[in-house]
PDB file of N, CA and C in Angstrom:
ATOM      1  N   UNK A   1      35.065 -47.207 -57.806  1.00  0.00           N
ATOM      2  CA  UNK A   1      33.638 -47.078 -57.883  1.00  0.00           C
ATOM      3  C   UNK A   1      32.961 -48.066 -56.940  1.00  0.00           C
ATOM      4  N   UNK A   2      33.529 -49.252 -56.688  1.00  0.00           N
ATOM      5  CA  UNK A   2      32.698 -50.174 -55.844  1.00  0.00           C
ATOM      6  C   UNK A   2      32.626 -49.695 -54.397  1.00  0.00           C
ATOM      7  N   UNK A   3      34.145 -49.052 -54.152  1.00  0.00           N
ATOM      8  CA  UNK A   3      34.305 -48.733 -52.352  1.00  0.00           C
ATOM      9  C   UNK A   3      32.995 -47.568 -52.539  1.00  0.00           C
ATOM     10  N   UNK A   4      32.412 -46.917 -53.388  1.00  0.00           N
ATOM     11  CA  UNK A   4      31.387 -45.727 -53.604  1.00  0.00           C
ATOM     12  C   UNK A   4      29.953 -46.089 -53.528  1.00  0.00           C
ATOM     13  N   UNK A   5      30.183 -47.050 -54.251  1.00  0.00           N
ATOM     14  CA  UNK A   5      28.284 -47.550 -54.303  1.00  0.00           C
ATOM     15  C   UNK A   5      28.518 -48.767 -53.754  1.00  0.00           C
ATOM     16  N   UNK A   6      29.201 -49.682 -53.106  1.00  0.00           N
ATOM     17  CA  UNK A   6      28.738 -51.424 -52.558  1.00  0.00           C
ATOM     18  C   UNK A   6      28.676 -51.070 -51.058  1.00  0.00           C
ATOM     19  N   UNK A   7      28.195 -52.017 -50.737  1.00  0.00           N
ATOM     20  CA  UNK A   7      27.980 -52.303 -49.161  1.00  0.00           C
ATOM     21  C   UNK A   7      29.392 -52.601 -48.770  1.00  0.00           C
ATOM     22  N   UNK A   8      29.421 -52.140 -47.348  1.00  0.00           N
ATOM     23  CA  UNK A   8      30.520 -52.428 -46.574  1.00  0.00           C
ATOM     24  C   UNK A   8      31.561 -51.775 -46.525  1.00  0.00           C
ATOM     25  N   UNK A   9      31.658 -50.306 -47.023  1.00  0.00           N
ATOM     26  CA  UNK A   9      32.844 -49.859 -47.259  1.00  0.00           C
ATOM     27  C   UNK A   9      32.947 -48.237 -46.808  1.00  0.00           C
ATOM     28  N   UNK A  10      31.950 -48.510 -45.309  1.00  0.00           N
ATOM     29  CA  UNK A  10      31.214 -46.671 -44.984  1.00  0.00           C
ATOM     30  C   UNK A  10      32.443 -47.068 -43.938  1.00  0.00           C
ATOM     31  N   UNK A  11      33.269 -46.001 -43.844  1.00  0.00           N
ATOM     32  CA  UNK A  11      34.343 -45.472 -42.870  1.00  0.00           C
ATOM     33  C   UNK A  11      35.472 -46.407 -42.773  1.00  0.00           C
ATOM     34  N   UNK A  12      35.523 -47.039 -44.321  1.00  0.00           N
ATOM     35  CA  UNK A  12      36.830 -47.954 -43.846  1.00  0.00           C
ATOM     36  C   UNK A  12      37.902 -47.306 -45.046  1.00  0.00           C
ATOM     37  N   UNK A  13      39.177 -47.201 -44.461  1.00  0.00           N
ATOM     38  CA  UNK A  13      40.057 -46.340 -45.616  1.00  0.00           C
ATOM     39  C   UNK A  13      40.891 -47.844 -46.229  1.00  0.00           C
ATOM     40  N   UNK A  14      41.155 -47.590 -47.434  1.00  0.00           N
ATOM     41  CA  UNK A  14      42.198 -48.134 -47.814  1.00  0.00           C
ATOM     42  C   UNK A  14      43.273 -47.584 -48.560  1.00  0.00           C
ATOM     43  N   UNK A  15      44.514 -48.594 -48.421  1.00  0.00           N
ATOM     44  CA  UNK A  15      45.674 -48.454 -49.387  1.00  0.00           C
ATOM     45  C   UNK A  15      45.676 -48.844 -50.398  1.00  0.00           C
ATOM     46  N   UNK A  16      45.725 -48.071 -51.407  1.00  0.00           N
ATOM     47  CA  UNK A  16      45.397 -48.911 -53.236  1.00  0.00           C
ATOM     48  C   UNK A  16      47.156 -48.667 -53.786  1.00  0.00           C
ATOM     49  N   UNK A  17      47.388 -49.575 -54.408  1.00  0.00           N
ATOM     50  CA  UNK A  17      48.709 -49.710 -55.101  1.00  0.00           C
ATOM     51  C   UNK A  17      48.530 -50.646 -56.759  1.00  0.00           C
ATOM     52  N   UNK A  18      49.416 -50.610 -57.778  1.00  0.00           N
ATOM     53  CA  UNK A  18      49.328 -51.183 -58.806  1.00  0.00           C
ATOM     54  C   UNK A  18      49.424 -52.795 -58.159  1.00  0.00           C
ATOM     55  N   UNK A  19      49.966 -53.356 -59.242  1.00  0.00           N
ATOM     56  CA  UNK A  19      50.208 -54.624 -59.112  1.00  0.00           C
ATOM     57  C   UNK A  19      51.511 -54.868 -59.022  1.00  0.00           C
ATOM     58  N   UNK A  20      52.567 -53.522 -58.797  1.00  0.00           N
ATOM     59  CA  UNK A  20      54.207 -53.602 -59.315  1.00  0.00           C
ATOM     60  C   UNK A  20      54.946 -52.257 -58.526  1.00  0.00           C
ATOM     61  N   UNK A  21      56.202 -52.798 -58.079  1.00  0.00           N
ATOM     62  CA  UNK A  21      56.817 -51.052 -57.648  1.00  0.00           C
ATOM     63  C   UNK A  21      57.394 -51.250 -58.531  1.00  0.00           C
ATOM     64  N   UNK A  22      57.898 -49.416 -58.717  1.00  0.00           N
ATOM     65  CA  UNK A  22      58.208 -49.112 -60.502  1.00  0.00           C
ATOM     66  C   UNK A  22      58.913 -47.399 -59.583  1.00  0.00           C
ATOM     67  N   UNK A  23      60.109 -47.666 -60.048  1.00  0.00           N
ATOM     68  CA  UNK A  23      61.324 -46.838 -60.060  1.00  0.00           C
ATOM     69  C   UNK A  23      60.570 -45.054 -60.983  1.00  0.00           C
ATOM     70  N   UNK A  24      61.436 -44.316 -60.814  1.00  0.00           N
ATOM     71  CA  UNK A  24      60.819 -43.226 -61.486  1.00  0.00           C
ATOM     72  C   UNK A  24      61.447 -43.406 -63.089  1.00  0.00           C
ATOM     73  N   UNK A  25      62.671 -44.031 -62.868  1.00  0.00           N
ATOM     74  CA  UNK A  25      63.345 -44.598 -64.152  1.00  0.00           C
ATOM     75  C   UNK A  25      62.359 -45.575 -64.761  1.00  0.00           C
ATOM     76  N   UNK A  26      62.012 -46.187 -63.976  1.00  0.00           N
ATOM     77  CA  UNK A  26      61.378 -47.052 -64.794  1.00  0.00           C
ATOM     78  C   UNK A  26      59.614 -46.603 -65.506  1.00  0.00           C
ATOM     79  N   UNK A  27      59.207 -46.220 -64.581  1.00  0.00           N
ATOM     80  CA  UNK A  27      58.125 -44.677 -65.013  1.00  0.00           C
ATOM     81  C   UNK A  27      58.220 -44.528 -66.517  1.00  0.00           C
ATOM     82  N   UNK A  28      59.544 -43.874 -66.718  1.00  0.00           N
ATOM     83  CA  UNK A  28      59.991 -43.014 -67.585  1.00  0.00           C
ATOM     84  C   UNK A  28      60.030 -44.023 -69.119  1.00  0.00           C
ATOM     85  N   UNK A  29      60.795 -44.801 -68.508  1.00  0.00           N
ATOM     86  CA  UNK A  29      60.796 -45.528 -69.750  1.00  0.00           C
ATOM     87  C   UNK A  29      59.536 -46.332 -70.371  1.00  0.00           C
ATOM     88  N   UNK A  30      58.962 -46.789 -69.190  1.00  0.00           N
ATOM     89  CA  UNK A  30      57.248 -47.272 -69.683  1.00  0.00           C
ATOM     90  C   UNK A  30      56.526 -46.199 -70.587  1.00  0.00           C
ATOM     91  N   UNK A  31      56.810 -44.843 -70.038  1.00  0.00           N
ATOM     92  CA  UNK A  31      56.062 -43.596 -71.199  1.00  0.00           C
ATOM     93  C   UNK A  31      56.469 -43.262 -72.030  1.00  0.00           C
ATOM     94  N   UNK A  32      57.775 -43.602 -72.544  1.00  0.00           N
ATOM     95  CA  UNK A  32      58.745 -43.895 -73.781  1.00  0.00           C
ATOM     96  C   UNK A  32      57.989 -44.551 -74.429  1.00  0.00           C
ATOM     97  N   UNK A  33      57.791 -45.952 -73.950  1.00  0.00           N
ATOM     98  CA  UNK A  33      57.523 -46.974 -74.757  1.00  0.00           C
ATOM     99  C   UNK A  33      56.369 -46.827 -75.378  1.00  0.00           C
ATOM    100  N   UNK A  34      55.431 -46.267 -74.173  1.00  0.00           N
ATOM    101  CA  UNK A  34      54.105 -46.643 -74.756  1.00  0.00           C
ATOM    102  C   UNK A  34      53.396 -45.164 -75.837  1.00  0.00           C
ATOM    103  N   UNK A  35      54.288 -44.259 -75.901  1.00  0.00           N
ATOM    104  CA  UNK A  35      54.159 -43.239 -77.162  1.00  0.00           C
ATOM    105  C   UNK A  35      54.883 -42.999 -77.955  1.00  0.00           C
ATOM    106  N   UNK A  36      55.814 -44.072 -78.137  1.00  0.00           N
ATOM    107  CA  UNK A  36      57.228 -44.544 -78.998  1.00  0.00           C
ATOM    108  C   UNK A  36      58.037 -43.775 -78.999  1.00  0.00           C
ATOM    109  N   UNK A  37      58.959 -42.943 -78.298  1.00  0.00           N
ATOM    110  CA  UNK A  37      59.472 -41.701 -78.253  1.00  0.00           C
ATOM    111  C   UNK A  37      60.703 -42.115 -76.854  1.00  0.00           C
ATOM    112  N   UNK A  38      62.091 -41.864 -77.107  1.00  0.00           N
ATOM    113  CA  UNK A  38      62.924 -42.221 -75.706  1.00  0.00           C
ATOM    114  C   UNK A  38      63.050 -40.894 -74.797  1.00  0.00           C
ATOM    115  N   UNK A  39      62.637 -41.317 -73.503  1.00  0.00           N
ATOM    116  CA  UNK A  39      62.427 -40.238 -72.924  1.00  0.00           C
ATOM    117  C   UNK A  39      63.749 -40.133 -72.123  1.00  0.00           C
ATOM    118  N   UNK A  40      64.265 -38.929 -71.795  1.00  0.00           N
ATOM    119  CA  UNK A  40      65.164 -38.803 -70.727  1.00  0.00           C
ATOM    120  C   UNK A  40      64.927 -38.391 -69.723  1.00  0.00           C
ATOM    121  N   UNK A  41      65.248 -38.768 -68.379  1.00  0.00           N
ATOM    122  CA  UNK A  41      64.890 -38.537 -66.768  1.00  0.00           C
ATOM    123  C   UNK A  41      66.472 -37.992 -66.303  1.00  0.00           C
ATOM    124  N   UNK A  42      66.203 -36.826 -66.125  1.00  0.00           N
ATOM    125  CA  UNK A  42      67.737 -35.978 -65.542  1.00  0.00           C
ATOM    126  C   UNK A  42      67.539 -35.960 -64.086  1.00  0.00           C
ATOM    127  N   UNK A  43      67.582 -36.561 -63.155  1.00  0.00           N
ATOM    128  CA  UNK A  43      67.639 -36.309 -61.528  1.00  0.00           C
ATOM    129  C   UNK A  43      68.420 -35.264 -61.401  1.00  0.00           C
ATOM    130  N   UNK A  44      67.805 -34.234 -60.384  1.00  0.00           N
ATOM    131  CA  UNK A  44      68.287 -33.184 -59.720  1.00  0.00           C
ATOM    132  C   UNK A  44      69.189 -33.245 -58.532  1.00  0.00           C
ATOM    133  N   UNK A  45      69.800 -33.084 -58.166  1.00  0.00           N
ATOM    134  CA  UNK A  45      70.295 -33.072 -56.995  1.00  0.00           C
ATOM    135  C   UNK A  45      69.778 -32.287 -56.028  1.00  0.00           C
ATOM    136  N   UNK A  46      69.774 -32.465 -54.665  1.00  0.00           N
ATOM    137  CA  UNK A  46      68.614 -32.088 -53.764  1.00  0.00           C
ATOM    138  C   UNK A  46      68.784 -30.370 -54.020  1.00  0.00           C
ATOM    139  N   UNK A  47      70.010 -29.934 -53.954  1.00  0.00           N
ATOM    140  CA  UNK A  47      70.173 -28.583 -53.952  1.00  0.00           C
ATOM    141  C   UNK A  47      69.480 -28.122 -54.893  1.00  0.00           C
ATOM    142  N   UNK A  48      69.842 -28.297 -56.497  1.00  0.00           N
ATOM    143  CA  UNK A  48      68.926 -28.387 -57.096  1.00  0.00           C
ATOM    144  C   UNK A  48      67.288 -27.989 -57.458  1.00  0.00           C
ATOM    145  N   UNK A  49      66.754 -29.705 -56.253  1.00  0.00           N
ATOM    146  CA  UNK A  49      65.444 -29.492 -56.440  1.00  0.00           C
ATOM    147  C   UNK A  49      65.042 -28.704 -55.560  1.00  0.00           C
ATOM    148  N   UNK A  50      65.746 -28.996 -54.372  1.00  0.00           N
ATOM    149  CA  UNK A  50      65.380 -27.127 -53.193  1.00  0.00           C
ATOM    150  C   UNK A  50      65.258 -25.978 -54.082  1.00  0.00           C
ATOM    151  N   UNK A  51      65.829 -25.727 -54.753  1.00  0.00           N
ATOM    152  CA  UNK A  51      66.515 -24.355 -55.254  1.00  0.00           C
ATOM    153  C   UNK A  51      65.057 -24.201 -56.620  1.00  0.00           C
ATOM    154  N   UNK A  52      64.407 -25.456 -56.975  1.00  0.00           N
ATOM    155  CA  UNK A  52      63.381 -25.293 -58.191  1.00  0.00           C
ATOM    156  C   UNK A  52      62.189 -24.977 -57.475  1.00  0.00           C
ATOM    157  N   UNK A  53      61.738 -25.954 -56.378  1.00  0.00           N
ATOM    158  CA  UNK A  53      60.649 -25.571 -55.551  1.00  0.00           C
ATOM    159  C   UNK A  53      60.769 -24.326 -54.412  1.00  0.00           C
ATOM    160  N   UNK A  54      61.783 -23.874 -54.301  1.00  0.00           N
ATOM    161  CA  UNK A  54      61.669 -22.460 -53.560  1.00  0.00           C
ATOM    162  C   UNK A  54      60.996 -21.430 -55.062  1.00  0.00           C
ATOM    163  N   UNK A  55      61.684 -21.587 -56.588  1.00  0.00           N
ATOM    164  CA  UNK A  55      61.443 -20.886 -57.019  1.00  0.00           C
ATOM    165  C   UNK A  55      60.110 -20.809 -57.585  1.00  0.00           C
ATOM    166  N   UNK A  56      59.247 -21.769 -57.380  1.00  0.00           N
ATOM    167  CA  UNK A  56      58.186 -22.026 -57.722  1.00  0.00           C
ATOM    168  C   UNK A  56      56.828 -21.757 -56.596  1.00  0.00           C
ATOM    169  N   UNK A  57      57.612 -21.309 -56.172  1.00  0.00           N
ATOM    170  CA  UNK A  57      56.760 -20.755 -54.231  1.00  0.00           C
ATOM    171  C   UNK A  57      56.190 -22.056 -53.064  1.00  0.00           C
ATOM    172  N   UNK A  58      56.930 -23.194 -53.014  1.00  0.00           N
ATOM    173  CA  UNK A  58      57.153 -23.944 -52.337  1.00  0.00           C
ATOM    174  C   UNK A  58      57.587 -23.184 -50.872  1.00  0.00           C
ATOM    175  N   UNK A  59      56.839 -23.449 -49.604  1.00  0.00           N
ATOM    176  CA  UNK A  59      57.184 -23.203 -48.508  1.00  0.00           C
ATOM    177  C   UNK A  59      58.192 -24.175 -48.394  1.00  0.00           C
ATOM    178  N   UNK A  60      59.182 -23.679 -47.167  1.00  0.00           N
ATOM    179  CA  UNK A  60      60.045 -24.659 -46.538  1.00  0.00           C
ATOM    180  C   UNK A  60      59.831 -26.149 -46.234  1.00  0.00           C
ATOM    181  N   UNK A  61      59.197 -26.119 -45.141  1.00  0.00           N
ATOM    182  CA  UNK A  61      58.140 -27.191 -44.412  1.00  0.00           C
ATOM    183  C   UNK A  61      57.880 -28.463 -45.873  1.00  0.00           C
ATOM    184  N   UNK A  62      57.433 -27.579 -46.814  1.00  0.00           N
ATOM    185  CA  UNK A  62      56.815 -28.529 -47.936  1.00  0.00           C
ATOM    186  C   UNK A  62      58.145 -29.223 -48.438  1.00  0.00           C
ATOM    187  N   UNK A  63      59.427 -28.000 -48.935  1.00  0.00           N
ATOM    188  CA  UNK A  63      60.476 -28.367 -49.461  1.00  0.00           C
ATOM    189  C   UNK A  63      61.082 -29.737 -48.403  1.00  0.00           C
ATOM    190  N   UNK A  64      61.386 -29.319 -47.398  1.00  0.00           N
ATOM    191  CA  UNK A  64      61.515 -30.510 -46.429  1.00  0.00           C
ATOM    192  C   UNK A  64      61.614 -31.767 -46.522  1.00  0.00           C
ATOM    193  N   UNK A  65      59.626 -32.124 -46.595  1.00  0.00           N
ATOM    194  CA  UNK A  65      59.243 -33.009 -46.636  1.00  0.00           C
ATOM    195  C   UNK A  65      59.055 -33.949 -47.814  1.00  0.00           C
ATOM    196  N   UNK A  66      59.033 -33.069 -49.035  1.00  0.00           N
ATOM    197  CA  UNK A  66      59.195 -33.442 -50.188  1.00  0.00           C
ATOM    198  C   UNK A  66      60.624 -34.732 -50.730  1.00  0.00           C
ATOM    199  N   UNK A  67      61.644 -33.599 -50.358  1.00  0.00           N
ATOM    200  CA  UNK A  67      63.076 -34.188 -50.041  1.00  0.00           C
ATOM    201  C   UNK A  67      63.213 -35.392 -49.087  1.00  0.00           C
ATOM    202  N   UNK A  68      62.451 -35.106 -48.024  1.00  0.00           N
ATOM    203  CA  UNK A  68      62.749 -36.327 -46.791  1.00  0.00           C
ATOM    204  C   UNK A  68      62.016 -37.772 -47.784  1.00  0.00           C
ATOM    205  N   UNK A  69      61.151 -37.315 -47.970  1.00  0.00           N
ATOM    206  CA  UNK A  69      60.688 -38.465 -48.599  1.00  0.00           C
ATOM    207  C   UNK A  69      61.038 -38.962 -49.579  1.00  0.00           C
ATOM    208  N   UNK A  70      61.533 -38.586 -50.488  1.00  0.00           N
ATOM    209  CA  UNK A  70      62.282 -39.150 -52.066  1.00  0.00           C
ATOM    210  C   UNK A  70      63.476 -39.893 -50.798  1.00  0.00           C
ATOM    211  N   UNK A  71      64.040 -39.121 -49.652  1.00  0.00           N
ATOM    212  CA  UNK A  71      65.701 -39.566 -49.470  1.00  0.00           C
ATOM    213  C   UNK A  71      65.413 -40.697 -48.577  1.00  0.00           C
ATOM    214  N   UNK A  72      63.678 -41.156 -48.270  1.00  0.00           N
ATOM    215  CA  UNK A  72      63.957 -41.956 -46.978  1.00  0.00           C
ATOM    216  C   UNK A  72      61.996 -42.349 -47.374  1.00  0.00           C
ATOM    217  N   UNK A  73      61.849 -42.912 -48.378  1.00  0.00           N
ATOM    218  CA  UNK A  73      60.673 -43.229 -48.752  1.00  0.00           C
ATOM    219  C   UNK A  73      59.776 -44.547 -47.843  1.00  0.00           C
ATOM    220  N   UNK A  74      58.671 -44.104 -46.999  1.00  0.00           N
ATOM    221  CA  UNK A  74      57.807 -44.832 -46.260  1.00  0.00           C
ATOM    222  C   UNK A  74      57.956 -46.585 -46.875  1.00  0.00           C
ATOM    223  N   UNK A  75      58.060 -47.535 -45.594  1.00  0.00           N
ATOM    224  CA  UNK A  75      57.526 -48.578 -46.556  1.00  0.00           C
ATOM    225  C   UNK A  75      56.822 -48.995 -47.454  1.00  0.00           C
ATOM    226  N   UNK A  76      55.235 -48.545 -47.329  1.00  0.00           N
ATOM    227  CA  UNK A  76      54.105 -48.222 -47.641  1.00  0.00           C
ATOM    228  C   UNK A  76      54.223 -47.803 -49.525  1.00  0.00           C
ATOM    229  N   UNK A  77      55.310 -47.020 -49.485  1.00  0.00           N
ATOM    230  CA  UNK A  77      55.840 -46.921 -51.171  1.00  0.00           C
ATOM    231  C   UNK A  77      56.478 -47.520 -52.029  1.00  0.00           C
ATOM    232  N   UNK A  78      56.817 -48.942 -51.250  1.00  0.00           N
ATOM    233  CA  UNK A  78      57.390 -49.934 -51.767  1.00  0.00           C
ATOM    234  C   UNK A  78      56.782 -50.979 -51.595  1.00  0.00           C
ATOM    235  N   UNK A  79      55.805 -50.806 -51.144  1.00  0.00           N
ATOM    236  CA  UNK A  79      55.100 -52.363 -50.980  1.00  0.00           C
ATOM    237  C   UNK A  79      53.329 -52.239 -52.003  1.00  0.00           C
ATOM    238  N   UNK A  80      53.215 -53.686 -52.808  1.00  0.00           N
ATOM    239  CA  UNK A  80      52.443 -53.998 -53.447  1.00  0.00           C
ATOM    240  C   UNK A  80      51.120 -54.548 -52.435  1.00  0.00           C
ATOM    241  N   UNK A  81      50.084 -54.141 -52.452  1.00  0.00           N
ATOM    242  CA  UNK A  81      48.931 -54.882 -51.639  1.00  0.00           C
ATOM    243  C   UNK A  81      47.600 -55.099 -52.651  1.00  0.00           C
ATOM    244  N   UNK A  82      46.858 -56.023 -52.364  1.00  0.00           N
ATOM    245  CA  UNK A  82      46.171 -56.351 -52.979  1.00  0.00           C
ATOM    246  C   UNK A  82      44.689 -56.061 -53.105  1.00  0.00           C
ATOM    247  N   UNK A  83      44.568 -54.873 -52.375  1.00  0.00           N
ATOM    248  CA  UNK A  83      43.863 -54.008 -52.017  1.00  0.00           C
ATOM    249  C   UNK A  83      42.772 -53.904 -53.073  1.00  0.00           C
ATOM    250  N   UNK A  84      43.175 -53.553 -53.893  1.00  0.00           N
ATOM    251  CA  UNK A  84      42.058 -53.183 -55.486  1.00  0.00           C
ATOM    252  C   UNK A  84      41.554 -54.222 -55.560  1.00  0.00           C
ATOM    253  N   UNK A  85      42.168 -55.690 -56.228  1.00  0.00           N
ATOM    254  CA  UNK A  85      41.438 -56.542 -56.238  1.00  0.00           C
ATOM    255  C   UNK A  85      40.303 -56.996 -55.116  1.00  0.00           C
ATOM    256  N   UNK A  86      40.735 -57.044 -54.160  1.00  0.00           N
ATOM    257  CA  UNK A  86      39.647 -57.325 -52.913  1.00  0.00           C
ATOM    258  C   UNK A  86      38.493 -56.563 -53.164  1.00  0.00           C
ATOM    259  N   UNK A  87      38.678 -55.438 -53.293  1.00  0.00           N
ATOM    260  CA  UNK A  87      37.542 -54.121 -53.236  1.00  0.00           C
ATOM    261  C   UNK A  87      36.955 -54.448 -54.349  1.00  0.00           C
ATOM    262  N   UNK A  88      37.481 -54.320 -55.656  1.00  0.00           N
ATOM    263  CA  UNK A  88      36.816 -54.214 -56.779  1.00  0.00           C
ATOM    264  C   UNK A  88      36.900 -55.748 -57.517  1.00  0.00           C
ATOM    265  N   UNK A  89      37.153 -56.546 -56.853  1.00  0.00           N
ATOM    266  CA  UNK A  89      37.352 -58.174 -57.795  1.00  0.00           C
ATOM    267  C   UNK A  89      37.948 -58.320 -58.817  1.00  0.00           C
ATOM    268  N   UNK A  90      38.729 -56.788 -59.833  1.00  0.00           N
ATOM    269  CA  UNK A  90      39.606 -56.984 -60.556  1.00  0.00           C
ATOM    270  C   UNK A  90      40.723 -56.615 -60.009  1.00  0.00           C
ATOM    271  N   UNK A  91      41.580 -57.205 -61.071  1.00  0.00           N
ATOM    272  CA  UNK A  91      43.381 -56.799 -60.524  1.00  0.00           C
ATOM    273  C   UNK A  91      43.592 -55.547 -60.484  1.00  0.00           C
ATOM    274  N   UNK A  92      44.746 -54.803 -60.137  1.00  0.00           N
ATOM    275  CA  UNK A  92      45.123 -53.714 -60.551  1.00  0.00           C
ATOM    276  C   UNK A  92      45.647 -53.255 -61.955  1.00  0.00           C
ATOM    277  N   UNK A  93      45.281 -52.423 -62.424  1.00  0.00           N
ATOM    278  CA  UNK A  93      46.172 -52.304 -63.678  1.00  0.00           C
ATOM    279  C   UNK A  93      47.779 -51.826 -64.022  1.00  0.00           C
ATOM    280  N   UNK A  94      48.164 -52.380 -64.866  1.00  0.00           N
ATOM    281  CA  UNK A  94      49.680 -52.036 -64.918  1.00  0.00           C
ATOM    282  C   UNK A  94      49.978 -50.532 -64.949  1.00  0.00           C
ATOM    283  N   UNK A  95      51.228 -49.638 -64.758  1.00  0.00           N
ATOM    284  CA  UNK A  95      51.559 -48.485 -65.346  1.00  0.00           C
ATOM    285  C   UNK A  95      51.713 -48.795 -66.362  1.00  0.00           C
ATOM    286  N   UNK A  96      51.577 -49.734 -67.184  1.00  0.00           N
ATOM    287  CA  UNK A  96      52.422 -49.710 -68.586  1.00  0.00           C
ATOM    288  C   UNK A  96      50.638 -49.896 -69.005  1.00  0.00           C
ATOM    289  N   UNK A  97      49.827 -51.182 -68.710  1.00  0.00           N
ATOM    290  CA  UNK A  97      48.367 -50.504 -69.301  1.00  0.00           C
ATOM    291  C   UNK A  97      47.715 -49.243 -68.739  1.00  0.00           C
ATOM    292  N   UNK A  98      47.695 -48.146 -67.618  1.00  0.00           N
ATOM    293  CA  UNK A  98      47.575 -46.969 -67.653  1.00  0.00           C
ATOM    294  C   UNK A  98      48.438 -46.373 -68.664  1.00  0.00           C
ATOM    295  N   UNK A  99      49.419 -46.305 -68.842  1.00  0.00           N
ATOM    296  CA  UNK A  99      50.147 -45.571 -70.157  1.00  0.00           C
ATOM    297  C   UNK A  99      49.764 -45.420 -70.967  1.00  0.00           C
ATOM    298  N   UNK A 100      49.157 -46.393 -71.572  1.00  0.00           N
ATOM    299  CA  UNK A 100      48.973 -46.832 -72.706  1.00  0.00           C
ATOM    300  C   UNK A 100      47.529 -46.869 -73.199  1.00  0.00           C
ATOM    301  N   UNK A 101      46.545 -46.426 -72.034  1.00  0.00           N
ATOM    302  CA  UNK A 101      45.245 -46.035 -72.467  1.00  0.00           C
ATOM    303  C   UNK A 101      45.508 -44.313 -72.356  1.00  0.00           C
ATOM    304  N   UNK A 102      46.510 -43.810 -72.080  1.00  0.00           N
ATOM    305  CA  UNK A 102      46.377 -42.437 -71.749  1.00  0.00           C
ATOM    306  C   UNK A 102      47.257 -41.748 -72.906  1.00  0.00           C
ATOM    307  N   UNK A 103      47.885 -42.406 -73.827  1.00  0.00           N
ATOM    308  CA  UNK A 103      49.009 -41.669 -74.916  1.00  0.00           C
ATOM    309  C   UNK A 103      48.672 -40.796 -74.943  1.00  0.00           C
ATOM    310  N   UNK A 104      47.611 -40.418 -75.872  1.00  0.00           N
ATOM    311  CA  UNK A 104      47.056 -39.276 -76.157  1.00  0.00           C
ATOM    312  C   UNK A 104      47.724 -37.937 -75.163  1.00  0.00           C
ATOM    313  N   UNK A 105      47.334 -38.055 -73.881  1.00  0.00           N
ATOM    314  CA  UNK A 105      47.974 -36.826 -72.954  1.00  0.00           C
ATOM    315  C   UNK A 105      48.930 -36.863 -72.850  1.00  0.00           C
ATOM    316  N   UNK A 106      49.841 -37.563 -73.615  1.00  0.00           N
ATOM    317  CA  UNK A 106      51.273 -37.560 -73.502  1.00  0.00           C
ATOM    318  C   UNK A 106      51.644 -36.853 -74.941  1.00  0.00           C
ATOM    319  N   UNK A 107      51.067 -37.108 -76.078  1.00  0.00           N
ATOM    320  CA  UNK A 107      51.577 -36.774 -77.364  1.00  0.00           C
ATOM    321  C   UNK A 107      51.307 -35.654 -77.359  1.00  0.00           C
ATOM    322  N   UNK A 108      52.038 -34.548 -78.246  1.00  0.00           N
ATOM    323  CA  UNK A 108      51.916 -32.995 -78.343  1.00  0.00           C
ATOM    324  C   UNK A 108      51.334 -32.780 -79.366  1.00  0.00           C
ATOM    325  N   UNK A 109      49.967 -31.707 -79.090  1.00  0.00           N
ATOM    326  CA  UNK A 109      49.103 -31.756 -80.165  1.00  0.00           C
ATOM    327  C   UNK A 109      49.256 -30.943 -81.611  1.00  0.00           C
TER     328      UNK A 109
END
């Protein structure tokens, strides 16, 4: 909201990240925790996930790039910046406090 309404922030882009890199395993288990429930994360194997997103009408090109990136992930996805705070003067929030204000869309109604 601040990069929206404050001064100084007409045509400048930024990179926003939490405060933490966080594994998809580890994802998983934070949304365990925070709706008390153990979740299981089955990784696909690429064939696999080719074979789910073709069936789901995934173009090639997309399938590709999708794959390239899980197998060879940008620096940029591993690195923490401090971006939010600067912009907005608070920290970033955790995945585990996003989790955990969001249960609700996790629990089955």
């Amino acid at each position: 909201m601040a990069a929206l309404i404050g001064d100084g922030h007409a045509r400048k882009t930024y990179t926003l990240t939490g405060p933490e890199v966080l594994t998809v395993f580890d994802k998983v288990r934070i949304l365990g925790e925070a709706i008390g429930r153990d979740i299981q994360f089955f990784e696909l194997t690429e064939d696999q996930a080719r074979e789910r997103m073709r069936e789901q009408g995934a173009p090639e090109d997309a399938i590709d790039f999708v794959l390239g990136w899980y197998a060879n992930p940008p620096k940029s996805a591993y690195t923490v910046v401090p971006t939010v705070e600067q912009v907005t003067g608070r920290p970033a929030r955790t995945f585990a406090q996003w989790a955990s204000e969001h249960v609700p869309y996790f629990k089955k109604t």
